[in-house]
N, C-alpha and C. Protein backbone atom coordinates (compact mmCIF):
# COMPACT_ATOMS: atom_id res chain seq x y z
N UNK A 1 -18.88 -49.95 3.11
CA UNK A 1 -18.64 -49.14 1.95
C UNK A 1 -19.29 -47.76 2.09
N UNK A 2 -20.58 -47.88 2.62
CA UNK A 2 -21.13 -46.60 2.80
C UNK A 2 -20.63 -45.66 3.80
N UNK A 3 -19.66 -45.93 4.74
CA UNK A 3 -18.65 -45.49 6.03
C UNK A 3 -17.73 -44.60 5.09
N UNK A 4 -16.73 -45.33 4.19
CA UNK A 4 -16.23 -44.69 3.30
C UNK A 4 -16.26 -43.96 2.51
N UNK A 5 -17.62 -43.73 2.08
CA UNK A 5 -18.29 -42.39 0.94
C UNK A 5 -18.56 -41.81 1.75
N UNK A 6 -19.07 -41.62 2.96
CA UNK A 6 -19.23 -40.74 4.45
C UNK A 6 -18.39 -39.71 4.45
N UNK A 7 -16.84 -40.73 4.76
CA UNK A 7 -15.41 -39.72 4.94
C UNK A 7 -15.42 -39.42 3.97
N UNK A 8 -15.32 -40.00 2.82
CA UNK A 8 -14.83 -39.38 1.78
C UNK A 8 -15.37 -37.71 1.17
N UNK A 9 -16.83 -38.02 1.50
CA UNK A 9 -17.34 -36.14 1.47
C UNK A 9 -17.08 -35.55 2.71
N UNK A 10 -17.00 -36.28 3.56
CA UNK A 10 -16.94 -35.05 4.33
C UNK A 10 -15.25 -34.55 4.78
N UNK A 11 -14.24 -35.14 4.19
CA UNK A 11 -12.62 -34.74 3.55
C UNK A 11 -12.70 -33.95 2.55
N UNK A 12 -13.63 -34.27 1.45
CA UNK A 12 -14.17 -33.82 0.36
C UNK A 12 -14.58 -32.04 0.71
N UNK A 13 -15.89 -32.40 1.31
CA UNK A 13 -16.33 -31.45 1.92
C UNK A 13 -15.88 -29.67 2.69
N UNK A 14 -15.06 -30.53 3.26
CA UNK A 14 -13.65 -29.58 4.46
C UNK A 14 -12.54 -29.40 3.40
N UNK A 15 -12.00 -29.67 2.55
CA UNK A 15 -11.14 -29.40 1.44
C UNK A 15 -12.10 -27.41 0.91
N UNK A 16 -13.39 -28.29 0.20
CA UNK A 16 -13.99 -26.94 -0.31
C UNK A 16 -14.37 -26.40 -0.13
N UNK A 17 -14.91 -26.07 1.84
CA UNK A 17 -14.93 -25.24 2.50
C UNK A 17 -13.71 -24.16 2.89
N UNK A 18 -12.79 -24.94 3.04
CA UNK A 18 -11.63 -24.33 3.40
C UNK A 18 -11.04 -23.64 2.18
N UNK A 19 -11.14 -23.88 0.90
CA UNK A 19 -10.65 -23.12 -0.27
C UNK A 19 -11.64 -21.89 -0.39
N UNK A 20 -12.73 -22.03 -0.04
CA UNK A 20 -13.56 -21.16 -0.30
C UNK A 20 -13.41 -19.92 1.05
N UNK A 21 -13.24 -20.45 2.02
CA UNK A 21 -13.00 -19.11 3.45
C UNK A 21 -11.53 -18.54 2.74
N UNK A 22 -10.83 -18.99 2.65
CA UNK A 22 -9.42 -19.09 2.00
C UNK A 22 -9.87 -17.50 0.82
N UNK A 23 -10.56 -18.26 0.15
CA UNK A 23 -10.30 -16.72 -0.78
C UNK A 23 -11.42 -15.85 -0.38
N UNK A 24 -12.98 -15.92 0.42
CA UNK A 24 -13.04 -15.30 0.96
C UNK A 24 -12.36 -13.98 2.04
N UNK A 25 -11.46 -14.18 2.57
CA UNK A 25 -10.25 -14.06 3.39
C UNK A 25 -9.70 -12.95 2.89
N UNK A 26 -9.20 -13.70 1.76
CA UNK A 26 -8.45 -13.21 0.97
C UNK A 26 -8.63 -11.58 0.39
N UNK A 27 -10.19 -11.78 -0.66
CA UNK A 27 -10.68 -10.63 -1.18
C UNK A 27 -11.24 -9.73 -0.18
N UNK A 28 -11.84 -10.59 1.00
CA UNK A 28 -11.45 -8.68 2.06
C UNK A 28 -10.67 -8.23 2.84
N UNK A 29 -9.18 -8.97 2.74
CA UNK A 29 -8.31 -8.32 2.98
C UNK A 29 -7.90 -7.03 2.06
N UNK A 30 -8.06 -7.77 0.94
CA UNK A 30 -7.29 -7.09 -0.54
C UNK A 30 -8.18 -5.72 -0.57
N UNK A 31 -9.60 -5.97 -0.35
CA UNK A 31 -10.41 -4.65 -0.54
C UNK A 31 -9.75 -3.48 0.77
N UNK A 32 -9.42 -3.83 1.89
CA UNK A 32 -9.38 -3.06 3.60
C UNK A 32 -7.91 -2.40 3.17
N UNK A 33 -7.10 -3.85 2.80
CA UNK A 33 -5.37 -3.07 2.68
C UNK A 33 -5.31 -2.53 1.08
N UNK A 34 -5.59 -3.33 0.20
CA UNK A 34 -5.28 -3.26 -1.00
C UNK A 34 -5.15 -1.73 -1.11
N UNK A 35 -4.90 -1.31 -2.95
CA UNK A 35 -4.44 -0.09 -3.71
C UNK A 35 -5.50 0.73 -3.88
N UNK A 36 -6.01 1.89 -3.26
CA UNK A 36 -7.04 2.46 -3.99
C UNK A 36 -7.26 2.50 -5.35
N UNK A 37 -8.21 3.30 -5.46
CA UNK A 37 -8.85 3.69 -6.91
C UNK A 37 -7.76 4.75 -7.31
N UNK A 38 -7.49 5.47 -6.21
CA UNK A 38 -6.39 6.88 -6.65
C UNK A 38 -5.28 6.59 -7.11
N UNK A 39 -4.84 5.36 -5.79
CA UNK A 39 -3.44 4.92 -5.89
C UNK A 39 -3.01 4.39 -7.21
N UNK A 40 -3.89 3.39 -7.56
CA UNK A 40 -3.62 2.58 -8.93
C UNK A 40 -4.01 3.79 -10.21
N UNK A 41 -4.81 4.83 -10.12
CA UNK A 41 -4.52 5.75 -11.32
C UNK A 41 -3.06 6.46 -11.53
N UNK A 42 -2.93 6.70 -10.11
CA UNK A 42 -1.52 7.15 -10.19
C UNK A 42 -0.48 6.67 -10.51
N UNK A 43 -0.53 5.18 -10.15
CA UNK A 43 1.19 4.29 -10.74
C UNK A 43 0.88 4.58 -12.88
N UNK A 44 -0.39 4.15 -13.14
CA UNK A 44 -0.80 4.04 -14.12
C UNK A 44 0.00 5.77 -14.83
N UNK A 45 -0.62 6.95 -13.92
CA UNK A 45 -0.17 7.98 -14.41
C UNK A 45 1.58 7.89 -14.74
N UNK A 46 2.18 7.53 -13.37
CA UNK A 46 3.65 7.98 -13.21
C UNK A 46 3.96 7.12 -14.07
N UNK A 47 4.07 6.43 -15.52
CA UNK A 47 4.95 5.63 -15.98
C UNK A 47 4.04 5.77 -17.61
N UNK A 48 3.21 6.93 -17.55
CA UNK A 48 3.12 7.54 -19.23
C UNK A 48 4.03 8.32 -19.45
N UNK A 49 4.40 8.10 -21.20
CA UNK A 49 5.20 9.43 -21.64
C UNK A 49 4.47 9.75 -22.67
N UNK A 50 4.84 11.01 -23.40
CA UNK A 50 3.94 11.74 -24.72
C UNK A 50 4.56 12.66 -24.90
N UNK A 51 4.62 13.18 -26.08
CA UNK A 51 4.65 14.20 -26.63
C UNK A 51 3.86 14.55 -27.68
N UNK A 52 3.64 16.19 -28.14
CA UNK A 52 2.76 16.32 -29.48
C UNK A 52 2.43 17.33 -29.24
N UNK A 53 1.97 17.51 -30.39
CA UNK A 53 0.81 19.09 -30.73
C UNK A 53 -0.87 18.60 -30.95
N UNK A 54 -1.88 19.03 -30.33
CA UNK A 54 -3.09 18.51 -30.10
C UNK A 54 -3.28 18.84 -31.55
N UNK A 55 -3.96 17.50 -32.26
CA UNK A 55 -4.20 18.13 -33.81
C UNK A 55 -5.65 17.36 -33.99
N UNK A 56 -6.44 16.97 -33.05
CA UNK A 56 -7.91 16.88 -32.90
C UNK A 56 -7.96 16.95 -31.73
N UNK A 57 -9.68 17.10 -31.40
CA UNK A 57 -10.09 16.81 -30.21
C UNK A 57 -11.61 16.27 -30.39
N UNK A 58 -12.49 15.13 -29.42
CA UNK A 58 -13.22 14.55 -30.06
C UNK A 58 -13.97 13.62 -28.52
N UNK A 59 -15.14 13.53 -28.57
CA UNK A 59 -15.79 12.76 -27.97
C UNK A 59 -15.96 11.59 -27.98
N UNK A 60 -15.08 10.47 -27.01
CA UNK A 60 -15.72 8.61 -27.60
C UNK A 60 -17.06 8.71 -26.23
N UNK A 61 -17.90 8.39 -27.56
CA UNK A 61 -18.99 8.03 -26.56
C UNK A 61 -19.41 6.61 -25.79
N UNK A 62 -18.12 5.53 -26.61
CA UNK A 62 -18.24 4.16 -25.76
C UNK A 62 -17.22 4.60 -24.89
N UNK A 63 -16.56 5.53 -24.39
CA UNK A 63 -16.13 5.75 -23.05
C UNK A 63 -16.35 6.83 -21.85
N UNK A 64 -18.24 6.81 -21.99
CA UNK A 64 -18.60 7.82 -20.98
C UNK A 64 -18.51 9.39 -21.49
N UNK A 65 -18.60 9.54 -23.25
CA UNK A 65 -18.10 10.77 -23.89
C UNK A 65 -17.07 11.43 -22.82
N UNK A 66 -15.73 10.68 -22.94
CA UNK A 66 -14.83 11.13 -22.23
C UNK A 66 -14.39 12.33 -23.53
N UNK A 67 -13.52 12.95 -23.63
CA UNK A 67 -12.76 14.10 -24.47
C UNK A 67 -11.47 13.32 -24.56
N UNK A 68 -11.35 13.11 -25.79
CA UNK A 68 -9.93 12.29 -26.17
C UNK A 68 -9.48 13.32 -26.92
N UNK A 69 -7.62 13.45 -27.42
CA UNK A 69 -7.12 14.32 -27.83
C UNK A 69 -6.35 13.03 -28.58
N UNK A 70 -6.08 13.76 -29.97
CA UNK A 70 -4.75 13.06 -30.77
C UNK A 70 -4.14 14.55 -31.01
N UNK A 71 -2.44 13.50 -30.47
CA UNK A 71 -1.69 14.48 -30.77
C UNK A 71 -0.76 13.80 -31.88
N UNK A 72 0.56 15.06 -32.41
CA UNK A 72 0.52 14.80 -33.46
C UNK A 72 1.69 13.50 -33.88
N UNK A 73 2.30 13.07 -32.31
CA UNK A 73 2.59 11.79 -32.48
C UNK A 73 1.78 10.57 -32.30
N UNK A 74 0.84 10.63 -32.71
CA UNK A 74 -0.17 9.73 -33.06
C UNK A 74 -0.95 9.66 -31.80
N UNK A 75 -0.39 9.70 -30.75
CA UNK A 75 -0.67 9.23 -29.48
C UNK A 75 -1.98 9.40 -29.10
N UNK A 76 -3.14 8.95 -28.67
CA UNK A 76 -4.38 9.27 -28.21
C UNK A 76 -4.62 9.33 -26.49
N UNK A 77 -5.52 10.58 -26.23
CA UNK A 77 -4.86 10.75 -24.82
C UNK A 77 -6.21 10.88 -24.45
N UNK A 78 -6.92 9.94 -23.47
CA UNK A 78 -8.30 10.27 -22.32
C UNK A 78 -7.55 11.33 -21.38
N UNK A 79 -8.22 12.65 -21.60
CA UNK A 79 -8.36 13.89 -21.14
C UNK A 79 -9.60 13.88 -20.00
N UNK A 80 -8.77 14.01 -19.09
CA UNK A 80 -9.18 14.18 -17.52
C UNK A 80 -10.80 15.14 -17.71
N UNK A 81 -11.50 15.13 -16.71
CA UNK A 81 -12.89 15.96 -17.02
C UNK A 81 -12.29 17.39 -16.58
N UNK A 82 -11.61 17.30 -15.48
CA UNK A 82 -11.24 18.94 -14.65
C UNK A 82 -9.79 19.44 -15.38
N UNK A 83 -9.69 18.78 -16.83
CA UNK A 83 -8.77 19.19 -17.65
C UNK A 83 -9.36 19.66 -19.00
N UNK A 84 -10.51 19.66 -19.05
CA UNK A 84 -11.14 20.00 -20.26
C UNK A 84 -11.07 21.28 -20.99
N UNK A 85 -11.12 22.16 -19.69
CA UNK A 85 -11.31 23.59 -20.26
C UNK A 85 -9.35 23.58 -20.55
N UNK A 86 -8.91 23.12 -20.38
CA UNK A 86 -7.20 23.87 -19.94
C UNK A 86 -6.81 23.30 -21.32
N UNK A 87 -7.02 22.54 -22.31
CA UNK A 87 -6.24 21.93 -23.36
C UNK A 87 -7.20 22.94 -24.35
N UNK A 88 -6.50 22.73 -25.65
CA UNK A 88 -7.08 23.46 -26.84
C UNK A 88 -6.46 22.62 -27.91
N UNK A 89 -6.84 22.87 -28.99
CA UNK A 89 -6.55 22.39 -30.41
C UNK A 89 -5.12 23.24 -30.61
N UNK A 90 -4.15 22.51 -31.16
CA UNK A 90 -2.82 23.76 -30.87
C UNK A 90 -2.14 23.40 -30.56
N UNK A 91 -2.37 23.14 -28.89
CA UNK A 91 -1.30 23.51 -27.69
C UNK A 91 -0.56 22.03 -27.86
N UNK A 92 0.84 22.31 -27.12
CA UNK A 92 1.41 21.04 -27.18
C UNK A 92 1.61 20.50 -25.56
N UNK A 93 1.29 18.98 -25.51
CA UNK A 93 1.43 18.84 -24.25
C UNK A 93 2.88 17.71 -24.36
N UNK A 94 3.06 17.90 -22.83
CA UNK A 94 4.42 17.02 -22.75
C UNK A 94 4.36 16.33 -21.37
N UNK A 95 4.08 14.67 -21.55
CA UNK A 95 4.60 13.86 -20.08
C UNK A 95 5.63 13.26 -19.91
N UNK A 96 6.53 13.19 -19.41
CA UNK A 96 7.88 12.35 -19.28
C UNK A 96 7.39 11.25 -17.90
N UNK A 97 7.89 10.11 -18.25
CA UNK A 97 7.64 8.86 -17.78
C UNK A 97 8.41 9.12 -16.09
N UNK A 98 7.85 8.95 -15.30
CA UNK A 98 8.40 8.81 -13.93
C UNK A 98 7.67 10.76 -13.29
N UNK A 99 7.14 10.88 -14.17
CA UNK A 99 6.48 11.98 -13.21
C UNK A 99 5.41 12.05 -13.60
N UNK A 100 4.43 12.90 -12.26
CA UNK A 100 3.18 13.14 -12.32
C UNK A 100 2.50 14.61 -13.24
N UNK A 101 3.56 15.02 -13.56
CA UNK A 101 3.30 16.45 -14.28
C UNK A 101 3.12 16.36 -16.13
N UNK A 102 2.06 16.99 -16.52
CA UNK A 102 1.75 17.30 -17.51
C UNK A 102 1.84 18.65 -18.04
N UNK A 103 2.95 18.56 -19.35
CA UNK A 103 3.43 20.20 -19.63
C UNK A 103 2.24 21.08 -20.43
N UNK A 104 1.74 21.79 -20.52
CA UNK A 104 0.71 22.56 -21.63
C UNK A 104 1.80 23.88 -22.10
N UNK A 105 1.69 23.70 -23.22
CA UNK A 105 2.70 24.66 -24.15
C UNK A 105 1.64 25.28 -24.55
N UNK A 106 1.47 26.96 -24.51
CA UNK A 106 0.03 27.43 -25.29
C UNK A 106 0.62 27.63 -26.76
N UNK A 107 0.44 28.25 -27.27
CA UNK A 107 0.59 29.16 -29.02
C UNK A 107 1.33 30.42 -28.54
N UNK A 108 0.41 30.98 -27.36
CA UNK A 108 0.93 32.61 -26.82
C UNK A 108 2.02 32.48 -26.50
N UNK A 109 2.63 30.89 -25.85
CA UNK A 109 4.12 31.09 -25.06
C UNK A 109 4.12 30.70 -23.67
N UNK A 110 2.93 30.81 -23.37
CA UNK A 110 2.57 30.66 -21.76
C UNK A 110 2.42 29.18 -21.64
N UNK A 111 2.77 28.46 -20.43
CA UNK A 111 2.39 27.23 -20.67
C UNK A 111 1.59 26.71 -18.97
N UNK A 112 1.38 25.76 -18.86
CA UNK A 112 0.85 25.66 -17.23
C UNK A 112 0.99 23.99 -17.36
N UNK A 113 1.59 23.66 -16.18
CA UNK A 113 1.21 22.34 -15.60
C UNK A 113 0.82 21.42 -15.17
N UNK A 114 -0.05 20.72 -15.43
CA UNK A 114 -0.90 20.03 -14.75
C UNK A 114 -0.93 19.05 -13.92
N UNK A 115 -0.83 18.69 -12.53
CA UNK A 115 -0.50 17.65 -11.87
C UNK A 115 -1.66 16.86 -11.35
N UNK A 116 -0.96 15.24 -11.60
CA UNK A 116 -1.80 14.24 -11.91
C UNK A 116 -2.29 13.74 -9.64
N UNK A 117 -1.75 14.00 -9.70
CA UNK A 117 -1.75 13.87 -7.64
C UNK A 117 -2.96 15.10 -7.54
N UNK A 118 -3.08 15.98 -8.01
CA UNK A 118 -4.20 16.67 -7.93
C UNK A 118 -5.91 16.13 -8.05
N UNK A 119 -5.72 15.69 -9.04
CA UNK A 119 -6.63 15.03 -9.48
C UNK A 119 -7.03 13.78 -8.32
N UNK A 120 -6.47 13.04 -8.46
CA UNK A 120 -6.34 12.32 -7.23
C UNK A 120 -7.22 12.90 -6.02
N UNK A 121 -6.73 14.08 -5.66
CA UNK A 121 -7.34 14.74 -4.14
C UNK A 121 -8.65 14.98 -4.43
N UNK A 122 -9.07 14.92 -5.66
CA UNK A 122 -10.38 15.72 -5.78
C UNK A 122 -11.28 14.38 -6.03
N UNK A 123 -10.64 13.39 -6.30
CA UNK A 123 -11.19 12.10 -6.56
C UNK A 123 -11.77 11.51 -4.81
N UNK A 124 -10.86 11.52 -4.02
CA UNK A 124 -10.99 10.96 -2.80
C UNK A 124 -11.46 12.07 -1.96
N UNK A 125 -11.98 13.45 -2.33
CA UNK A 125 -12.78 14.07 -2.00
C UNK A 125 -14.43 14.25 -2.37
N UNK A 126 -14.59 13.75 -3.38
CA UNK A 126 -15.88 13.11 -3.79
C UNK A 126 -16.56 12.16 -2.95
């Protein structure tokens, strides 16, 4: 009987070794090939849309006092840090879903673009 509880852990044993190299394996593959940090902001970017007129602007401090904007379709937008100076109370911004570009409409007429792949470069240049 005691022969049999023997095998039995050590089948036992080699089962939960092997699940465990198994996802070992696994998670440093996923880290070497997997999606960057850039990559995955970016799918995240390319598939927002918005529109509005910025009708606050405001600090959440449970998110790193990031600069959030509501615009005036309700929408609430985490405003990039190297986008801070470029938005104003006012201006209207515009993203259409499947691109990386962000429109800035000023008041004056002038407007400028902001591209989200930019950001990116300066990220993986850090």
């Amino acid at each position: 009987m005691e022969e049999v509880n023997k095998s039995t852990k050590v089948v036992v044993l080699g089962l939960v070794g092997s699940v465990v190299a198994f996802f070992a394996i696994f998670a440093f593959w996923t880290m070497l090939a997997g999606p960057s940090g850039g990559d995955f902001f970016l799918k995240q970017a390319y598939g927002l849309e918005f529109k509005g007129k910025v009708d606050s602007i405001y600090r959440d401090e449970n998110n790193h006092n990031t600069k959030m904007i509501v615009l005036s379709s309700g929408f609430v937008y985490a405003l990039n840090a190297d986008w801070e100076e470029k938005v104003t109370k006012g201006d209207i911004l515009e993203k259409k879903s499947s691109s990386f570009y962000v429109i800035v409409h000023k008041a004056s007429g002038e407007y400028m673009i902001l591209d989200y792949r930019k950001l990116t470069q300066v990220i993986k240049n850090k």
